[in-house]
N, C-alpha and C. Protein backbone atom coordinates (compact mmCIF):
# COMPACT_ATOMS: atom_id res chain seq x y z
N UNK A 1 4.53 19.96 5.61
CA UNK A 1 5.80 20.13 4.94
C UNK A 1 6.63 18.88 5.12
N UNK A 2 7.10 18.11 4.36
CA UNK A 2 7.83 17.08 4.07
C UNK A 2 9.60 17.50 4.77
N UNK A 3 9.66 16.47 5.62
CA UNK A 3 11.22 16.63 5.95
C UNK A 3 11.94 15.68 5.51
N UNK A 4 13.16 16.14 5.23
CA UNK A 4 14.73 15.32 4.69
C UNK A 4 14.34 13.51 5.28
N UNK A 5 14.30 12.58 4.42
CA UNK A 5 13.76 11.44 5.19
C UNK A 5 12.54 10.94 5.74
N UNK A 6 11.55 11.75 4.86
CA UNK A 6 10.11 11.46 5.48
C UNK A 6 9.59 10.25 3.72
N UNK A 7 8.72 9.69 4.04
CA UNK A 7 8.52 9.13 3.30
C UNK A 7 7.17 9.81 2.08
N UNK A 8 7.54 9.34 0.78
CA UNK A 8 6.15 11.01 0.14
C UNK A 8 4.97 9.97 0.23
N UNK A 9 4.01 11.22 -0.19
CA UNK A 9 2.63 10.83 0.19
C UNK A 9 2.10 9.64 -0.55
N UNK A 10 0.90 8.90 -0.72
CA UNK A 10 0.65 8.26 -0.88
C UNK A 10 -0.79 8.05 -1.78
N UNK A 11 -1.17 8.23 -3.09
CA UNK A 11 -1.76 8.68 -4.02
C UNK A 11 -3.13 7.43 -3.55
N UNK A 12 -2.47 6.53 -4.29
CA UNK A 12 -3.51 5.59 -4.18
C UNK A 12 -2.33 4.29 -3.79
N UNK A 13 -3.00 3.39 -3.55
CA UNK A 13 -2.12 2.19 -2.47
C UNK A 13 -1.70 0.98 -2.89
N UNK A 14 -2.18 0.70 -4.02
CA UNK A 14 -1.96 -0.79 -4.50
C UNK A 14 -0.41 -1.25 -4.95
N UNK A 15 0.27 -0.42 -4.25
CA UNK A 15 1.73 0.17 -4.81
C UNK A 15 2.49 0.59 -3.38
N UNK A 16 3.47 0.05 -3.18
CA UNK A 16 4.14 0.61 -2.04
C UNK A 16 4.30 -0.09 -1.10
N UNK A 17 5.23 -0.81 -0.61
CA UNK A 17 5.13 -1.81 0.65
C UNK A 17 5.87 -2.86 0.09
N UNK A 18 5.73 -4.04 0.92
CA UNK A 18 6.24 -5.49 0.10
C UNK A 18 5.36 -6.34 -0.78
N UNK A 19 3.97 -5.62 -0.33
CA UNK A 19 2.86 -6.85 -0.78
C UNK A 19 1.97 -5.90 -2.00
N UNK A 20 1.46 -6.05 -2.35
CA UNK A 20 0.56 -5.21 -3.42
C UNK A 20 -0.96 -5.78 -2.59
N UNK A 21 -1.85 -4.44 -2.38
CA UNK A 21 -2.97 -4.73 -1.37
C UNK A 21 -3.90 -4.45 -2.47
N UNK A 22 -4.71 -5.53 -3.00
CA UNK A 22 -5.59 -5.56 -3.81
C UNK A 22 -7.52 -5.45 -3.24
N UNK A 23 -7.66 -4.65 -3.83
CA UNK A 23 -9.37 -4.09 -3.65
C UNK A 23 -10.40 -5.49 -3.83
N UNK A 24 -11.00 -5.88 -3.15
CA UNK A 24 -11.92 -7.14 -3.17
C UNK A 24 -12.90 -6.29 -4.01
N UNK A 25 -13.79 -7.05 -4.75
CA UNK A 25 -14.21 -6.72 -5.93
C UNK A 25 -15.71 -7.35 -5.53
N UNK A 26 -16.23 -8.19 -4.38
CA UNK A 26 -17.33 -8.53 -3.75
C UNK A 26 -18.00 -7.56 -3.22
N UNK A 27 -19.03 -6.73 -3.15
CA UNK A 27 -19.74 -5.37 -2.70
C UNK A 27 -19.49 -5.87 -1.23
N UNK A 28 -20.55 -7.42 -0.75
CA UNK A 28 -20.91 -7.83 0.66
C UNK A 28 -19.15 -7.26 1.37
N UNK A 29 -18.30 -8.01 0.57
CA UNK A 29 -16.75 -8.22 1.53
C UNK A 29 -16.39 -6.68 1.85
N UNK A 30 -16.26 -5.85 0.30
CA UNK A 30 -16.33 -4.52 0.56
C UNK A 30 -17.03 -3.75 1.39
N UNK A 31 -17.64 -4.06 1.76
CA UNK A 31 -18.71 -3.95 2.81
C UNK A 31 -18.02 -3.64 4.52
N UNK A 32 -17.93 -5.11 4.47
CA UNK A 32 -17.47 -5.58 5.88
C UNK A 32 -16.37 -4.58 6.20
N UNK A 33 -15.27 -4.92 4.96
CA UNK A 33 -13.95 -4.61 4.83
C UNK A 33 -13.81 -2.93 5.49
N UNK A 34 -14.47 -1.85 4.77
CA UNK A 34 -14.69 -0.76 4.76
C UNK A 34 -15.62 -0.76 6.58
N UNK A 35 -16.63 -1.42 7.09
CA UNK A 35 -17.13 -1.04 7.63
C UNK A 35 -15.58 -1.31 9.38
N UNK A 36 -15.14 -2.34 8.81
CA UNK A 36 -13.92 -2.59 9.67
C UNK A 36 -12.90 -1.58 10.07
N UNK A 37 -12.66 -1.08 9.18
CA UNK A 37 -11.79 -0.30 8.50
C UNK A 37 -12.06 1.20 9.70
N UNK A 38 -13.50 1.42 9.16
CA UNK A 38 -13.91 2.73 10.17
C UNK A 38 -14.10 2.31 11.82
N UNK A 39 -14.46 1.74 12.35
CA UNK A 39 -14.32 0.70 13.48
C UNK A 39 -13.11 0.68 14.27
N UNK A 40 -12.25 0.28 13.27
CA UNK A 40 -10.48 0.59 13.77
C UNK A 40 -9.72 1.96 13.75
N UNK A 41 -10.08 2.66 13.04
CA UNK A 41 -9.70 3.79 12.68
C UNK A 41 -10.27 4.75 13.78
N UNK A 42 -11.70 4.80 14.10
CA UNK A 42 -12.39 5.20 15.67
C UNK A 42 -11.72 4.80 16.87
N UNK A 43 -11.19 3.77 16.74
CA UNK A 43 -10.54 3.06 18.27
C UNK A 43 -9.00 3.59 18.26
N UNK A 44 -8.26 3.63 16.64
CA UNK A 44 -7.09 3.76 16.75
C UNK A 44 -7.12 5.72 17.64
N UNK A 45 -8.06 6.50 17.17
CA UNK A 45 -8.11 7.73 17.22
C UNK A 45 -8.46 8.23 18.82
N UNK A 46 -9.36 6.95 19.26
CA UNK A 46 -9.61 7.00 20.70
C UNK A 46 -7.94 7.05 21.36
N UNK A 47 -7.58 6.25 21.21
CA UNK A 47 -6.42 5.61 21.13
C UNK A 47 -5.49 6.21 21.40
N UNK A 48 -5.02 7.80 20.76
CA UNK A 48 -3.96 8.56 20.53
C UNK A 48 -4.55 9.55 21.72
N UNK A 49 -5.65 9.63 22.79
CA UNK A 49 -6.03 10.15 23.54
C UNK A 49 -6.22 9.57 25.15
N UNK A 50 -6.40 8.18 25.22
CA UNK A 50 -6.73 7.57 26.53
C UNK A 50 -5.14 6.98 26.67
N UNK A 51 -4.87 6.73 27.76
CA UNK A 51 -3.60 6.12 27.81
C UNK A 51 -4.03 4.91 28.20
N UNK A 52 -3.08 4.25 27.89
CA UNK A 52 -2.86 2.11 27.36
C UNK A 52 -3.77 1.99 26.61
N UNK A 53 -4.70 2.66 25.48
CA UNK A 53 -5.18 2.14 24.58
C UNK A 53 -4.01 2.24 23.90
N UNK A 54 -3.89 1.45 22.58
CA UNK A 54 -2.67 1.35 21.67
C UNK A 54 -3.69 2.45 20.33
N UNK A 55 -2.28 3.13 19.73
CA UNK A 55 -3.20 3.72 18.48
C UNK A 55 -2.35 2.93 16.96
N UNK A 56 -1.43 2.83 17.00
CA UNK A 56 -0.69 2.37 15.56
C UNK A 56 -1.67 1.17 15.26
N UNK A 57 -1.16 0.03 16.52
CA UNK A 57 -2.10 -1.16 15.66
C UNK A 57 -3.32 -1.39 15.23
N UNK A 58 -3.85 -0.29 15.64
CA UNK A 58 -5.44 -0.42 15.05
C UNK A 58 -5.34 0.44 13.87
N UNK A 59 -4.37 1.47 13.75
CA UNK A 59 -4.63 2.22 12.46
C UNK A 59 -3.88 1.28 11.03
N UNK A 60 -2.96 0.47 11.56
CA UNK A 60 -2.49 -0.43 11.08
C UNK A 60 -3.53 -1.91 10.35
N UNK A 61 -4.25 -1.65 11.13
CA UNK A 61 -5.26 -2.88 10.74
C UNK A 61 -6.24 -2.24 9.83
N UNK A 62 -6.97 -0.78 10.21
CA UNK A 62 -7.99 -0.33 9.51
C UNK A 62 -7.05 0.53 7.93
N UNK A 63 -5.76 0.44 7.71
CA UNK A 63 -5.55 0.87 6.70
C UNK A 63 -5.36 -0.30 5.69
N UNK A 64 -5.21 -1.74 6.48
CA UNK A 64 -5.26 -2.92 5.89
C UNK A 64 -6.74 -2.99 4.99
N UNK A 65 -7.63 -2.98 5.82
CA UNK A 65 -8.65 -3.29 5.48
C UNK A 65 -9.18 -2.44 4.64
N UNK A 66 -8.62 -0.66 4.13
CA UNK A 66 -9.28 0.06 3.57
C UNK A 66 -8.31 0.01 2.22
N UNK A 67 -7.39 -0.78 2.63
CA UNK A 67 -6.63 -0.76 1.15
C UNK A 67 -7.75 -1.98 0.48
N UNK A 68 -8.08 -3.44 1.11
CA UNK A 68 -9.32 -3.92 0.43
C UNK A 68 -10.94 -3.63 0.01
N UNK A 69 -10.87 -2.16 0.65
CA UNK A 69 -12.32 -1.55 0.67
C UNK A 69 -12.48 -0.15 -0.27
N UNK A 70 -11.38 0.88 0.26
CA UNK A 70 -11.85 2.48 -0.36
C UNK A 70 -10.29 2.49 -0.55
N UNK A 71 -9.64 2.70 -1.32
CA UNK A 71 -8.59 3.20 -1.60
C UNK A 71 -8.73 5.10 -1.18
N UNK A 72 -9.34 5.46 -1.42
CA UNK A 72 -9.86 6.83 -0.74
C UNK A 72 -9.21 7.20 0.71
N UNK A 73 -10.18 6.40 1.35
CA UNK A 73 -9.48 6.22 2.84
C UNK A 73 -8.61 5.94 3.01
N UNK A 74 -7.96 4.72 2.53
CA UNK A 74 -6.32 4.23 2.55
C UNK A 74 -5.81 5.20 2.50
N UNK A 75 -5.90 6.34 1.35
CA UNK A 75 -4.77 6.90 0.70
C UNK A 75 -5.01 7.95 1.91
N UNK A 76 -6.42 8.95 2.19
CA UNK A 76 -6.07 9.45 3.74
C UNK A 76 -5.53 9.40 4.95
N UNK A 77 -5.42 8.07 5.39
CA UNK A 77 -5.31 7.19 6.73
C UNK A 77 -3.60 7.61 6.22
N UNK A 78 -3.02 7.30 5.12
CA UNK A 78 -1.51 6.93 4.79
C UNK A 78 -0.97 8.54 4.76
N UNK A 79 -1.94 9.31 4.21
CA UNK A 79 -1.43 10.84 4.28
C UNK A 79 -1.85 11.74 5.78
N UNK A 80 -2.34 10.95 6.70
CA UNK A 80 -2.90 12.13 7.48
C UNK A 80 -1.82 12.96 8.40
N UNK A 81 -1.52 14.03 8.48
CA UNK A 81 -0.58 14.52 8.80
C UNK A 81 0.33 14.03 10.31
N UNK A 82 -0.90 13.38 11.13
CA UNK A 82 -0.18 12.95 12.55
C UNK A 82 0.42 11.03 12.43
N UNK A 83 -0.42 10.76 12.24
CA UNK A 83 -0.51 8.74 11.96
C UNK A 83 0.16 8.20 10.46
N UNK A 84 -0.09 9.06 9.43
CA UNK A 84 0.56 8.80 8.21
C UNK A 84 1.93 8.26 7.95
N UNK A 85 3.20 9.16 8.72
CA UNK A 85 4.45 8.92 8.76
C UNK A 85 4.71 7.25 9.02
N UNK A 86 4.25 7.25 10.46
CA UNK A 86 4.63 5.91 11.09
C UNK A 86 3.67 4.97 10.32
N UNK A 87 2.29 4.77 9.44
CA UNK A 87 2.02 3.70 8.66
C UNK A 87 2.66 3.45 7.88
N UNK A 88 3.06 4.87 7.02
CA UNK A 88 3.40 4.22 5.90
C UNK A 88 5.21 3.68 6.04
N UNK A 89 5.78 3.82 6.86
CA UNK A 89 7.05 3.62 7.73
C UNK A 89 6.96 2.16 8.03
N UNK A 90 5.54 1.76 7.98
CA UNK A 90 5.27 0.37 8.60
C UNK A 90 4.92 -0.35 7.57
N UNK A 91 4.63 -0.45 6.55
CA UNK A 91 4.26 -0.60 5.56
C UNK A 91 4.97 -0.70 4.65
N UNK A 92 6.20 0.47 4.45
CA UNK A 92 7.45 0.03 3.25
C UNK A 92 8.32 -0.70 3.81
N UNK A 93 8.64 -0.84 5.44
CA UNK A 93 9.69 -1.46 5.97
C UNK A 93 9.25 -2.38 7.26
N UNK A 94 8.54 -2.06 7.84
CA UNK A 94 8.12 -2.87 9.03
C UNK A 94 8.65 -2.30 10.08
N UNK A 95 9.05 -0.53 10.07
CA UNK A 95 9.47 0.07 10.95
C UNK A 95 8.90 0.64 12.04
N UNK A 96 9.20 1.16 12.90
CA UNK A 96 8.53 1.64 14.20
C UNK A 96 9.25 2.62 14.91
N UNK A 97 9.03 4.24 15.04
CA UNK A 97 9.74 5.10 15.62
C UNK A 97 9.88 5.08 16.97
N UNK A 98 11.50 5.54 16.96
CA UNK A 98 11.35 4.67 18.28
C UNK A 98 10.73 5.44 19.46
N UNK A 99 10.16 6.47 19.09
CA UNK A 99 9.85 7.06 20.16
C UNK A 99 8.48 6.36 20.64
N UNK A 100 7.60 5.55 19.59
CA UNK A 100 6.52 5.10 20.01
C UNK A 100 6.99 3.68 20.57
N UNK A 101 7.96 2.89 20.67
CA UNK A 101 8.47 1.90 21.30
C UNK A 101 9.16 2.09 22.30
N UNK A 102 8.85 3.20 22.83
CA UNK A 102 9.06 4.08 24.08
C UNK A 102 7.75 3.91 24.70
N UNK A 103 6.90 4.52 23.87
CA UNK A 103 6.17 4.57 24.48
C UNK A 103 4.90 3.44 24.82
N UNK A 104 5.23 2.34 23.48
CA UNK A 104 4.72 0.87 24.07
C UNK A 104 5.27 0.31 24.99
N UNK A 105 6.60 0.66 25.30
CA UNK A 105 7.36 -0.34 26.72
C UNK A 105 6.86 0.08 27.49
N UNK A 106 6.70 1.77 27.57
CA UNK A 106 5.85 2.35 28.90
C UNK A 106 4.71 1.72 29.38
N UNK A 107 3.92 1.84 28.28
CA UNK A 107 2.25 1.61 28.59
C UNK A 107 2.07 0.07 28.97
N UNK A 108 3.02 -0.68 27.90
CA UNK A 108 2.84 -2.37 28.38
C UNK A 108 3.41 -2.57 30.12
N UNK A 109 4.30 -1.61 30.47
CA UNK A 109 4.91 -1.65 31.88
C UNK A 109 3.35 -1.74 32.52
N UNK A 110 3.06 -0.11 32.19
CA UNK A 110 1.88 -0.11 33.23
C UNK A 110 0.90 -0.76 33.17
N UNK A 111 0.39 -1.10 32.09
CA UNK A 111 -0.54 -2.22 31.63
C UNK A 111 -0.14 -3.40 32.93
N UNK A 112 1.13 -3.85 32.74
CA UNK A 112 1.45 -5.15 33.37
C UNK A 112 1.04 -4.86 35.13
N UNK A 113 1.66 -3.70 35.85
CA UNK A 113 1.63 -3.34 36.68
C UNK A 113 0.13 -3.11 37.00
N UNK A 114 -0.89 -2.37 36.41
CA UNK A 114 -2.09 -2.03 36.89
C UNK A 114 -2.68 -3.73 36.95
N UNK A 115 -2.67 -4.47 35.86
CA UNK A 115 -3.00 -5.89 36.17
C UNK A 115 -2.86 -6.39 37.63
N UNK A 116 -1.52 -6.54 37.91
CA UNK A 116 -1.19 -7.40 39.01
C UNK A 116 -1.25 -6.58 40.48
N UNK A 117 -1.50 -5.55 40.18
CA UNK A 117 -2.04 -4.60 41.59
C UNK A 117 -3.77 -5.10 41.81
N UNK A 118 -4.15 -4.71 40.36
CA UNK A 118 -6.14 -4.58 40.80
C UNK A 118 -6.50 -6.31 40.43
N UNK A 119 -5.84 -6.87 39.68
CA UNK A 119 -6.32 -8.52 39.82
C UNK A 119 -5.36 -9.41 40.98
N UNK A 120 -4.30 -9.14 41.55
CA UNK A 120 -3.76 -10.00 42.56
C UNK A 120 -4.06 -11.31 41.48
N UNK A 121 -3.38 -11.18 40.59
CA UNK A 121 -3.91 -12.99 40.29
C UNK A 121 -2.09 -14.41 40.63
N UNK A 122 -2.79 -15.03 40.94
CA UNK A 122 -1.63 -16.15 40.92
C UNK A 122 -0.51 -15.97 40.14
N UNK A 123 0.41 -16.96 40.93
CA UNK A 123 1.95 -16.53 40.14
C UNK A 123 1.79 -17.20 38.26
N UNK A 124 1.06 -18.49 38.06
CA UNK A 124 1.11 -18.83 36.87
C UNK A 124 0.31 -17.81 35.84
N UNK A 125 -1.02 -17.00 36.66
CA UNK A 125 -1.48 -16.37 35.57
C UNK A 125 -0.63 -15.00 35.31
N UNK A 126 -0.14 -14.27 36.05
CA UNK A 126 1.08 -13.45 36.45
C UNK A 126 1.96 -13.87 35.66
N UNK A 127 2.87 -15.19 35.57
CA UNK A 127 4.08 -15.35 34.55
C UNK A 127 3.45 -15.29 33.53
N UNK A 128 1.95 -15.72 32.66
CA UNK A 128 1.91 -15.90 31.74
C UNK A 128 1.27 -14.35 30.84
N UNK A 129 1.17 -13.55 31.36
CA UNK A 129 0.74 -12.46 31.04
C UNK A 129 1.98 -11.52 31.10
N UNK A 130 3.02 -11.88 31.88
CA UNK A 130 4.17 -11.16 31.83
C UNK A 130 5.32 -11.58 30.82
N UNK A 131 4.62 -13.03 30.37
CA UNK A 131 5.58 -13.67 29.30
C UNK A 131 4.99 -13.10 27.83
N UNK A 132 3.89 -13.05 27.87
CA UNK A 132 3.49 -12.18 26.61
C UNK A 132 3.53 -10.88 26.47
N UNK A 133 3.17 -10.09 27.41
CA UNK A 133 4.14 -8.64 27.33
C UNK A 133 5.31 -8.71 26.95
N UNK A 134 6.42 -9.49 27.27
CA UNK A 134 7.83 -9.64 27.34
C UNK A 134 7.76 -10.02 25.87
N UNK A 135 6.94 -11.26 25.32
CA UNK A 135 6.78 -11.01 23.86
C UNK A 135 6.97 -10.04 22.94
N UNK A 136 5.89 -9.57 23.68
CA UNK A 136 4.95 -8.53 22.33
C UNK A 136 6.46 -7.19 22.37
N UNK A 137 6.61 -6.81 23.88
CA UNK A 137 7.84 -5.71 23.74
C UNK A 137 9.31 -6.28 22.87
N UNK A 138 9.77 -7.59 22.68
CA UNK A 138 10.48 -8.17 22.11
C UNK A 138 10.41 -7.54 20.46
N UNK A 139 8.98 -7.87 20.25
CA UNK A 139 8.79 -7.80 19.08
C UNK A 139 8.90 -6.52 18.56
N UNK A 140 7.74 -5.18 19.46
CA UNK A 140 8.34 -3.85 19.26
C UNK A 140 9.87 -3.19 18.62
N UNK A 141 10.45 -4.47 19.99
CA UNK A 141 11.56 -3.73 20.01
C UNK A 141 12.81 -3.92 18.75
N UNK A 142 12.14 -5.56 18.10
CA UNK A 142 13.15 -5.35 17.65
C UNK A 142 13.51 -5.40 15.85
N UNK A 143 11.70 -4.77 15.80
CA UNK A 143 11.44 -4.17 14.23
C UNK A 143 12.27 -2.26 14.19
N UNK A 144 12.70 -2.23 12.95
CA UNK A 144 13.74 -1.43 12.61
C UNK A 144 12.79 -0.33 13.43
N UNK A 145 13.77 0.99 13.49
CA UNK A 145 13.43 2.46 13.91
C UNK A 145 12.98 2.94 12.93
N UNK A 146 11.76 3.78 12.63
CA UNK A 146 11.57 4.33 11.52
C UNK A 146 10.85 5.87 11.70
N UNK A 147 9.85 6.26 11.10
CA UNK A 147 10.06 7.91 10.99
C UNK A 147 10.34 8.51 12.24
């Protein structure tokens, strides 16, 4: 059931977003593209179950790749009732709910923390792994709120 502010479903894909995602028309690329596509979509799904795996950016990547492969899948991946909202949220705007930028600050915390407990590594490899977390949460943080 569609709520006040949800974004509607998503038929077929070549339509919707900033960019227009055009179908490669090469079988081999279609190929790859599609075989990528399922690859990411397995990891993103692992993903929404193991903790510090990430699930958006991989479903994010394999809906990339299935908008150049199966529009089929795209248009599933974009409708599926749990992951759908926040792609296609990501996709018309470059948004990110914030509850899952909650929950990337979390996981990148512990991410950072389980690192420097079980590797003890030096202070330079330490700043530089804590400077790219500090990145990447930057970046989370400071793409719009969305579904």
């Amino acid at each position: 059931m569609q709520q006040p502010g949800d974004l509607p479903p998503v038929e077929h894909t070549s339509s919707g977003g900033a960019e227009a995602i055009v179908p490669v028309t090469n079988k081999w690329a279609r190929g790859l593209y599609l075989t990528a596509g399922m690859i990411l979509t397995g990891i993103g799904i692992l993903g929404a179950f193991l903790p510090l795996l990430p699930t958006t950016i991989f479903l994010i990547m394999a809906a990339w790749c299935f908008g150049r492969s199966s529009p089929r899948f795209e248009a599933w991946l974009l409708n599926h009732p749990h992951f759908g909202p926040s792609l296609r949220a990501w996709r018309v705007s470059g948004a990110v709910p914030r509850r899952a930028k909650y929950l990337a600050f979390t996981g990148m915390a512990a991410g950072y923390a389980i690192f420097y407990v079980s590797a003890m590594p030096r202070w330079p490899t330490a700043l530089a792994v804590g400077v790219a977390m500090l990145g990447s949460a930057l970046y989370v943080g400071t793409r719009p709120d969305g579904a």
